[in-house]
PDB file of N, CA and C in Angstrom:
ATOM      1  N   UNK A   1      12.677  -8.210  -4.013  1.00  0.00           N
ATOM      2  CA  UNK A   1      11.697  -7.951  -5.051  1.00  0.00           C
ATOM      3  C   UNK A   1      11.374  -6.465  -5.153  1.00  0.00           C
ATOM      4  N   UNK A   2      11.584  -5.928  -4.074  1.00  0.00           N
ATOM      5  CA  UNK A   2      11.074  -4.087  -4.268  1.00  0.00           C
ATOM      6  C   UNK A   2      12.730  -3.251  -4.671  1.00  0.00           C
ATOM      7  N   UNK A   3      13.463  -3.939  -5.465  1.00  0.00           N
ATOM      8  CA  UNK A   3      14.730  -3.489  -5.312  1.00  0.00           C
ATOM      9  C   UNK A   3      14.135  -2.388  -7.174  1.00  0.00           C
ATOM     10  N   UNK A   4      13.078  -2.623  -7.475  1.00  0.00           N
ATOM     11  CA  UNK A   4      12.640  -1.739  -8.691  1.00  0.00           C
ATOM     12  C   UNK A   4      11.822  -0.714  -8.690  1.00  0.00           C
ATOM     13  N   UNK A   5      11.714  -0.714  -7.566  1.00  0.00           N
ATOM     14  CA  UNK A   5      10.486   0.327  -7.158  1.00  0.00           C
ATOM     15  C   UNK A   5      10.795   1.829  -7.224  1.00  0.00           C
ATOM     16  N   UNK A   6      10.436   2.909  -7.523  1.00  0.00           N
ATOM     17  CA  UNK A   6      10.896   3.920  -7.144  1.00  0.00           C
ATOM     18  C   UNK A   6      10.292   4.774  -6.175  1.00  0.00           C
ATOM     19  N   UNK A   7      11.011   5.979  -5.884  1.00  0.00           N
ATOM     20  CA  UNK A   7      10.934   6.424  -4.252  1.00  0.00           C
ATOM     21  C   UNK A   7       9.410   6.535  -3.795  1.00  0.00           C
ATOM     22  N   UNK A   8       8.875   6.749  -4.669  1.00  0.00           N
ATOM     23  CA  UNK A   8       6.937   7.094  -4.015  1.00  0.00           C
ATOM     24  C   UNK A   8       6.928   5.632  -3.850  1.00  0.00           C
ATOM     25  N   UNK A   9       6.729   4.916  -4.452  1.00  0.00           N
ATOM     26  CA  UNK A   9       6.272   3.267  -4.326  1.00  0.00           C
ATOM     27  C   UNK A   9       6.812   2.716  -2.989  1.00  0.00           C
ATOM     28  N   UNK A  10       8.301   3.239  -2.533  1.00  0.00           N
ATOM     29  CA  UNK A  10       8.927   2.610  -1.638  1.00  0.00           C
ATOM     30  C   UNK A  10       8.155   3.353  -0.574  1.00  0.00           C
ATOM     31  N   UNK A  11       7.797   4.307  -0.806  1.00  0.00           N
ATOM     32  CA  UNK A  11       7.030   5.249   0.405  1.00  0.00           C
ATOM     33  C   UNK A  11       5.755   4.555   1.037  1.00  0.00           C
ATOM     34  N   UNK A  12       5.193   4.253  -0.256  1.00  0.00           N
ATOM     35  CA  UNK A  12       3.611   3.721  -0.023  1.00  0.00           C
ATOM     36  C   UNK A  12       3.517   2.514   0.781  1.00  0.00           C
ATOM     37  N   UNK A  13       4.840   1.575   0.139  1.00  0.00           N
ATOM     38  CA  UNK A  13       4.940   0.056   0.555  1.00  0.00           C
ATOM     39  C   UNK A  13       5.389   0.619   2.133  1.00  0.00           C
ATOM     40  N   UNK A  14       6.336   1.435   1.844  1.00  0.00           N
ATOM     41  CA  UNK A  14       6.456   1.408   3.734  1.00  0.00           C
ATOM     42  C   UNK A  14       5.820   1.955   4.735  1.00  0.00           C
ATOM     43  N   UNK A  15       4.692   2.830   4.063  1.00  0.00           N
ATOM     44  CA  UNK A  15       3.244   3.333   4.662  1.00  0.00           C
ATOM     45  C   UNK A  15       2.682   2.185   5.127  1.00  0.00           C
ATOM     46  N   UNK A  16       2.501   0.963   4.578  1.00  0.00           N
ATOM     47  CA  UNK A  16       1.215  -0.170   4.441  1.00  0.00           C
ATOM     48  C   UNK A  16       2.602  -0.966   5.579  1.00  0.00           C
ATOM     49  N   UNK A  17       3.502  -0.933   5.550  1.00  0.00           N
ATOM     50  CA  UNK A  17       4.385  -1.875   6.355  1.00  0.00           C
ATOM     51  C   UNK A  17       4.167  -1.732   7.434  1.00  0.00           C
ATOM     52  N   UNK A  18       4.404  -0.127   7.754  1.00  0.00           N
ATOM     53  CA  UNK A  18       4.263   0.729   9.275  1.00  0.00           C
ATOM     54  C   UNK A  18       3.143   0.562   9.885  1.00  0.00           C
ATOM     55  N   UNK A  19       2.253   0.887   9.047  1.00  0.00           N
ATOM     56  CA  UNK A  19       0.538   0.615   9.775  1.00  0.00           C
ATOM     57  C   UNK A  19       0.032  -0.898  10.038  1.00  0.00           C
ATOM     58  N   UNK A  20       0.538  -1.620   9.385  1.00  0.00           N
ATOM     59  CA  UNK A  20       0.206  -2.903  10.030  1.00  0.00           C
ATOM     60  C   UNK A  20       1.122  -3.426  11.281  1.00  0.00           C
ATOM     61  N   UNK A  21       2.206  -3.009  11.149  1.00  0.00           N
ATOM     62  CA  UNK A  21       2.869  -3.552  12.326  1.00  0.00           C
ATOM     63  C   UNK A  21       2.430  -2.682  13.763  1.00  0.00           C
ATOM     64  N   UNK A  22       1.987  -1.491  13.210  1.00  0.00           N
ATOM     65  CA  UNK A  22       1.248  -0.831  14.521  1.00  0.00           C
ATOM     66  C   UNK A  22       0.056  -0.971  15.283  1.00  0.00           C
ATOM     67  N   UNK A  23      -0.942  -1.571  14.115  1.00  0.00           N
ATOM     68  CA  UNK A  23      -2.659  -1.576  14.173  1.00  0.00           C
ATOM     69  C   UNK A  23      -2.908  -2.765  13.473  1.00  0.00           C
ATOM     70  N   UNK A  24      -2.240  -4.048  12.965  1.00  0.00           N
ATOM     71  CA  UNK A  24      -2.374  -5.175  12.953  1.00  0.00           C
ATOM     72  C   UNK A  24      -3.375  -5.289  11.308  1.00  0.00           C
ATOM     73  N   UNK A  25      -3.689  -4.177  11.263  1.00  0.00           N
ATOM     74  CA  UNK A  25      -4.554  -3.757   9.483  1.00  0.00           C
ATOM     75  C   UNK A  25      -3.559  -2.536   8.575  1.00  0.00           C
ATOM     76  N   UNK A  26      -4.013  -2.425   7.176  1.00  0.00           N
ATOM     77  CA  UNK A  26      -3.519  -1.922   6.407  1.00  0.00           C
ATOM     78  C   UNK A  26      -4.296  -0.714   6.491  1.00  0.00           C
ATOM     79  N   UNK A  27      -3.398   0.172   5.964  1.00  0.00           N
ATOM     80  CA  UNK A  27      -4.157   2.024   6.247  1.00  0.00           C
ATOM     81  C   UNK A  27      -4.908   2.017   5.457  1.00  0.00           C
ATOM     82  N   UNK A  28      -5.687   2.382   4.893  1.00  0.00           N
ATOM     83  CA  UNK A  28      -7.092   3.355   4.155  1.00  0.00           C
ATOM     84  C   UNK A  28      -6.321   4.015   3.009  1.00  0.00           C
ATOM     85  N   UNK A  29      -7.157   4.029   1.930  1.00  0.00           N
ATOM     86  CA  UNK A  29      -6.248   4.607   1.267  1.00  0.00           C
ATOM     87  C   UNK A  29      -6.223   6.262   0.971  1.00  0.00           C
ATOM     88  N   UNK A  30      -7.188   6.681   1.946  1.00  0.00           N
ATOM     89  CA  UNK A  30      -6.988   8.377   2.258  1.00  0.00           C
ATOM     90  C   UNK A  30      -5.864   8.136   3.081  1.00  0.00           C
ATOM     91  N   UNK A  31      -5.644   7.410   4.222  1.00  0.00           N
ATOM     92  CA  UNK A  31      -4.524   7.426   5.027  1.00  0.00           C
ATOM     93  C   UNK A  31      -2.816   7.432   4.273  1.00  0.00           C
ATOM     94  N   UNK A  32      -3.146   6.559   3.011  1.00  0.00           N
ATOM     95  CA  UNK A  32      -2.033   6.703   2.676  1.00  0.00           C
ATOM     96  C   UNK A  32      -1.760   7.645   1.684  1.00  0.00           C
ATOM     97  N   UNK A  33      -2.653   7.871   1.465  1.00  0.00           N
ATOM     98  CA  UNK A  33      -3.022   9.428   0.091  1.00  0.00           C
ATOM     99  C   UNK A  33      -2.212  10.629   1.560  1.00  0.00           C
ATOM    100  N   UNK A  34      -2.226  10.721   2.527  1.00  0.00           N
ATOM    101  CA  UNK A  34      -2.104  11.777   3.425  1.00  0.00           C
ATOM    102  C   UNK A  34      -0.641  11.707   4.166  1.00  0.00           C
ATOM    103  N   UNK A  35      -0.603  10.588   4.497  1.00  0.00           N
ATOM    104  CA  UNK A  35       0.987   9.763   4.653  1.00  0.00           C
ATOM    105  C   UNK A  35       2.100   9.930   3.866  1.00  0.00           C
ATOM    106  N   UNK A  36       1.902   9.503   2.695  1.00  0.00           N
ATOM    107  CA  UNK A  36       2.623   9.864   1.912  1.00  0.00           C
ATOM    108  C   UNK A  36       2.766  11.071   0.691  1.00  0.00           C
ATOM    109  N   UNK A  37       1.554  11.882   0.917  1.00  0.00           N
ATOM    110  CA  UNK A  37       1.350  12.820   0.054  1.00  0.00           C
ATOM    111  C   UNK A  37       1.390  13.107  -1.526  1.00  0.00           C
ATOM    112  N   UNK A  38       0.662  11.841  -1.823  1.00  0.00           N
ATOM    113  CA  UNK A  38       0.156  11.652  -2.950  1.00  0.00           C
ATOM    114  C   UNK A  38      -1.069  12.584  -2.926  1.00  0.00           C
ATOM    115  N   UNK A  39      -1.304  12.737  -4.668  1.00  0.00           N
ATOM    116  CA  UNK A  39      -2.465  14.017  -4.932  1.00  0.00           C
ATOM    117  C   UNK A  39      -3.651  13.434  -4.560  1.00  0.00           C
ATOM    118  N   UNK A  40      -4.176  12.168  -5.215  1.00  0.00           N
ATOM    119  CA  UNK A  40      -5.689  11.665  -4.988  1.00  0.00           C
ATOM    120  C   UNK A  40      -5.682  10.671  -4.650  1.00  0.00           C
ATOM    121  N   UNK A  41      -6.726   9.921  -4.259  1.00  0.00           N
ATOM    122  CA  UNK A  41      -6.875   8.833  -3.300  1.00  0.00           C
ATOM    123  C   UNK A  41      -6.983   7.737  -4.762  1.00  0.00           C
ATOM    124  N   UNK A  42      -6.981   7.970  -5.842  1.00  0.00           N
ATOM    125  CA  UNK A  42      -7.446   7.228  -7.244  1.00  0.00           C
ATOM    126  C   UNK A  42      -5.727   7.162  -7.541  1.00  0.00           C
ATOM    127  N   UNK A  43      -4.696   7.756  -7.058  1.00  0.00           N
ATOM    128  CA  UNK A  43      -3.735   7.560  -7.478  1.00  0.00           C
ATOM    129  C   UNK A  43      -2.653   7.042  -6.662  1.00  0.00           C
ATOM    130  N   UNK A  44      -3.561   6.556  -5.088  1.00  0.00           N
ATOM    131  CA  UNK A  44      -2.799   5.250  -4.302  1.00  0.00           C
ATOM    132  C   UNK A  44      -3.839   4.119  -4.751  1.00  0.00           C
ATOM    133  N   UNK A  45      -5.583   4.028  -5.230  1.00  0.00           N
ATOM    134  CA  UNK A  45      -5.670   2.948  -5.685  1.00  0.00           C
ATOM    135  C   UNK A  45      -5.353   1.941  -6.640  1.00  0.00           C
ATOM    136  N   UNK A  46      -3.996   3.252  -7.577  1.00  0.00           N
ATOM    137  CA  UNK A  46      -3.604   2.542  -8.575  1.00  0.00           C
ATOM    138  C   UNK A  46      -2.448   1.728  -8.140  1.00  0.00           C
ATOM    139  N   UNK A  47      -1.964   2.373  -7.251  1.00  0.00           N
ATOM    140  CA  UNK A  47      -0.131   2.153  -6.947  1.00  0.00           C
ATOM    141  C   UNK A  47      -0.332   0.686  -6.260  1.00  0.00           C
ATOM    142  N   UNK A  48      -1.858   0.663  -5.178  1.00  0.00           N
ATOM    143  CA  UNK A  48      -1.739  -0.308  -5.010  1.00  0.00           C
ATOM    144  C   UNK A  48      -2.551  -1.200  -6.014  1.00  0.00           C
ATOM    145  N   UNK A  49      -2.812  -1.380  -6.652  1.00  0.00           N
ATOM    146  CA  UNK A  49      -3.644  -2.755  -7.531  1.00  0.00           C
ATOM    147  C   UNK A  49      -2.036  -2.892  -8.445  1.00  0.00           C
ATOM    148  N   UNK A  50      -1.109  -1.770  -8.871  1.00  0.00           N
ATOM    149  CA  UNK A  50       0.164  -2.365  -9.236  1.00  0.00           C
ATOM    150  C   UNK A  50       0.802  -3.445  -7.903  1.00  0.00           C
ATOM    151  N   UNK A  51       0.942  -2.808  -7.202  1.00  0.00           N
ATOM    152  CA  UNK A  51       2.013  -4.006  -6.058  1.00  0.00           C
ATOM    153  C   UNK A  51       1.070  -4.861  -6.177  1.00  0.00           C
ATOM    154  N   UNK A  52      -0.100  -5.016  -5.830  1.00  0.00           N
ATOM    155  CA  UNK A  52      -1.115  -6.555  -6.280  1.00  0.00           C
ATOM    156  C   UNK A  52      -0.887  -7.170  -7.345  1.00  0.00           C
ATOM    157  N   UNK A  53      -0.520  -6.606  -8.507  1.00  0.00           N
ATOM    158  CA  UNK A  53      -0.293  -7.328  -9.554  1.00  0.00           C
ATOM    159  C   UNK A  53       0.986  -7.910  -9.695  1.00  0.00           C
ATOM    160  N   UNK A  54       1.924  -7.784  -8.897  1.00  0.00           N
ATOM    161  CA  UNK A  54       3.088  -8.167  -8.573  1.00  0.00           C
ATOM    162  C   UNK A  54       3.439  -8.658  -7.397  1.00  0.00           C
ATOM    163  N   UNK A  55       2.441  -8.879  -7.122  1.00  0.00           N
ATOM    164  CA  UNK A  55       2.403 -10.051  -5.855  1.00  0.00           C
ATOM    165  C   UNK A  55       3.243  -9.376  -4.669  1.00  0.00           C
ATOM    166  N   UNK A  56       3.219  -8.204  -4.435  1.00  0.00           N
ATOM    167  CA  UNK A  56       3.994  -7.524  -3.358  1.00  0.00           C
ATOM    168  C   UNK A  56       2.586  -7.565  -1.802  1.00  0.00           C
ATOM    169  N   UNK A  57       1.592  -7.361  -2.207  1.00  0.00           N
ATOM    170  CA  UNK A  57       0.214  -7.096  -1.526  1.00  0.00           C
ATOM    171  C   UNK A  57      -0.215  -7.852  -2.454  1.00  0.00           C
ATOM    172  N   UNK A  58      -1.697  -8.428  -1.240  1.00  0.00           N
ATOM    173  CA  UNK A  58      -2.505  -9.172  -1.394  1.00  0.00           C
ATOM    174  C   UNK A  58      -4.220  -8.311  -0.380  1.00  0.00           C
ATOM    175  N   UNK A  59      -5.055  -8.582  -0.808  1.00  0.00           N
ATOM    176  CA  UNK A  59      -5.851  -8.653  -0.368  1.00  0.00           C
ATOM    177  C   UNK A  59      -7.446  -9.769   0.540  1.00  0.00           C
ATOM    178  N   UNK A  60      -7.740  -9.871   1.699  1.00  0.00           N
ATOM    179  CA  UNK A  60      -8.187 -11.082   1.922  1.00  0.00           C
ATOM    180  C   UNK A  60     -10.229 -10.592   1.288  1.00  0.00           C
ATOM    181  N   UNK A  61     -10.373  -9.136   1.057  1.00  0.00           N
ATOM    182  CA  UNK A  61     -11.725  -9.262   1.031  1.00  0.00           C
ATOM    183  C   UNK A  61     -11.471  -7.754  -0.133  1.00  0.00           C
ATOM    184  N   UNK A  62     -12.313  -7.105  -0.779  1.00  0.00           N
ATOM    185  CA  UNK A  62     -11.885  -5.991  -1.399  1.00  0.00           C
ATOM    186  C   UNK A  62     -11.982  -4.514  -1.083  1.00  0.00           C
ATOM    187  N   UNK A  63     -11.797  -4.567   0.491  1.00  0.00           N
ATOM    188  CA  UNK A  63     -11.274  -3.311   1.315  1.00  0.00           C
ATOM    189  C   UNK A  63      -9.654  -3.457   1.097  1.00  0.00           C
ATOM    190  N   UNK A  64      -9.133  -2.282   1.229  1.00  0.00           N
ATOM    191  CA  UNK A  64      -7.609  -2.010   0.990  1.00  0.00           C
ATOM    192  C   UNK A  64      -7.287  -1.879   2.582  1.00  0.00           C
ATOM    193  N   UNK A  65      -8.275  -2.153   3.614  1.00  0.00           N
ATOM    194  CA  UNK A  65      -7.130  -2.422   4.686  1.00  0.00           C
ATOM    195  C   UNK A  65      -7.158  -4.145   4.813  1.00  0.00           C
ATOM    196  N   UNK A  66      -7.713  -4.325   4.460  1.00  0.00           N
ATOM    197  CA  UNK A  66      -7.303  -6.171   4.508  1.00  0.00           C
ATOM    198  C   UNK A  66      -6.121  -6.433   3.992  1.00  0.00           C
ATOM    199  N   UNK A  67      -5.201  -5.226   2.906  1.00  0.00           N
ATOM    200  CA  UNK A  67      -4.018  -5.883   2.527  1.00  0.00           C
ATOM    201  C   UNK A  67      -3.213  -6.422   3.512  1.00  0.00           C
ATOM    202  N   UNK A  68      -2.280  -7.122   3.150  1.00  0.00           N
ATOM    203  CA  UNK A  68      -1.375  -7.910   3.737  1.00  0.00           C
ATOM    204  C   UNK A  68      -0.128  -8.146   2.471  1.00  0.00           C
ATOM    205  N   UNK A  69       0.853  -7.735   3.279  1.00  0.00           N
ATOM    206  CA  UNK A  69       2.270  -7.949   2.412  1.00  0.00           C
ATOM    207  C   UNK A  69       2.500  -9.101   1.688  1.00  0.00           C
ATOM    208  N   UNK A  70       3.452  -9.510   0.489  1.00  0.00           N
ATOM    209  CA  UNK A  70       3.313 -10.823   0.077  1.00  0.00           C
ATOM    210  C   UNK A  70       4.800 -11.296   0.454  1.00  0.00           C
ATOM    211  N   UNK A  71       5.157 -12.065  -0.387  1.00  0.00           N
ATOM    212  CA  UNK A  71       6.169 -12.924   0.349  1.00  0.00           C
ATOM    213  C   UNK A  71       7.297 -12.311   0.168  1.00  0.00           C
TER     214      UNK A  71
END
């Protein structure tokens, strides 16, 4: 399913991959604003509410480290 993504997106998704498999939660989204070196923290909350809308991420509460990968 991420075979459409392009290179920042693949960055971000594998930001949120890395940090959960390390710390069992999803990074912050300054963390991933800094990680991946995106300009503003308003322009990983977009990237992610896209992968949410495409069912790539999910969220269990409406903090962005509750994400969790989708299927």
């Amino acid at each position: 399913m991420t075979d459409h993504l392009s290179a920042r997106q693949e960055r971000v998704l594998g930001c949120i991959r890395e940090r959960i498999a390390e710390t069992g939660e999803g990074p912050s989204i300054r963390q991933i604003e800094q990680l991946v070196g995106l300009s503003s923290t308003s322009s990983v909350a977009y990237q992610l509410a896209r992968y949410e809308d495409r069912g790539l991420i999910s969220r269990s509460t409406s903090s962005w480290r509750s994400v969790r990968l989708g299927t």
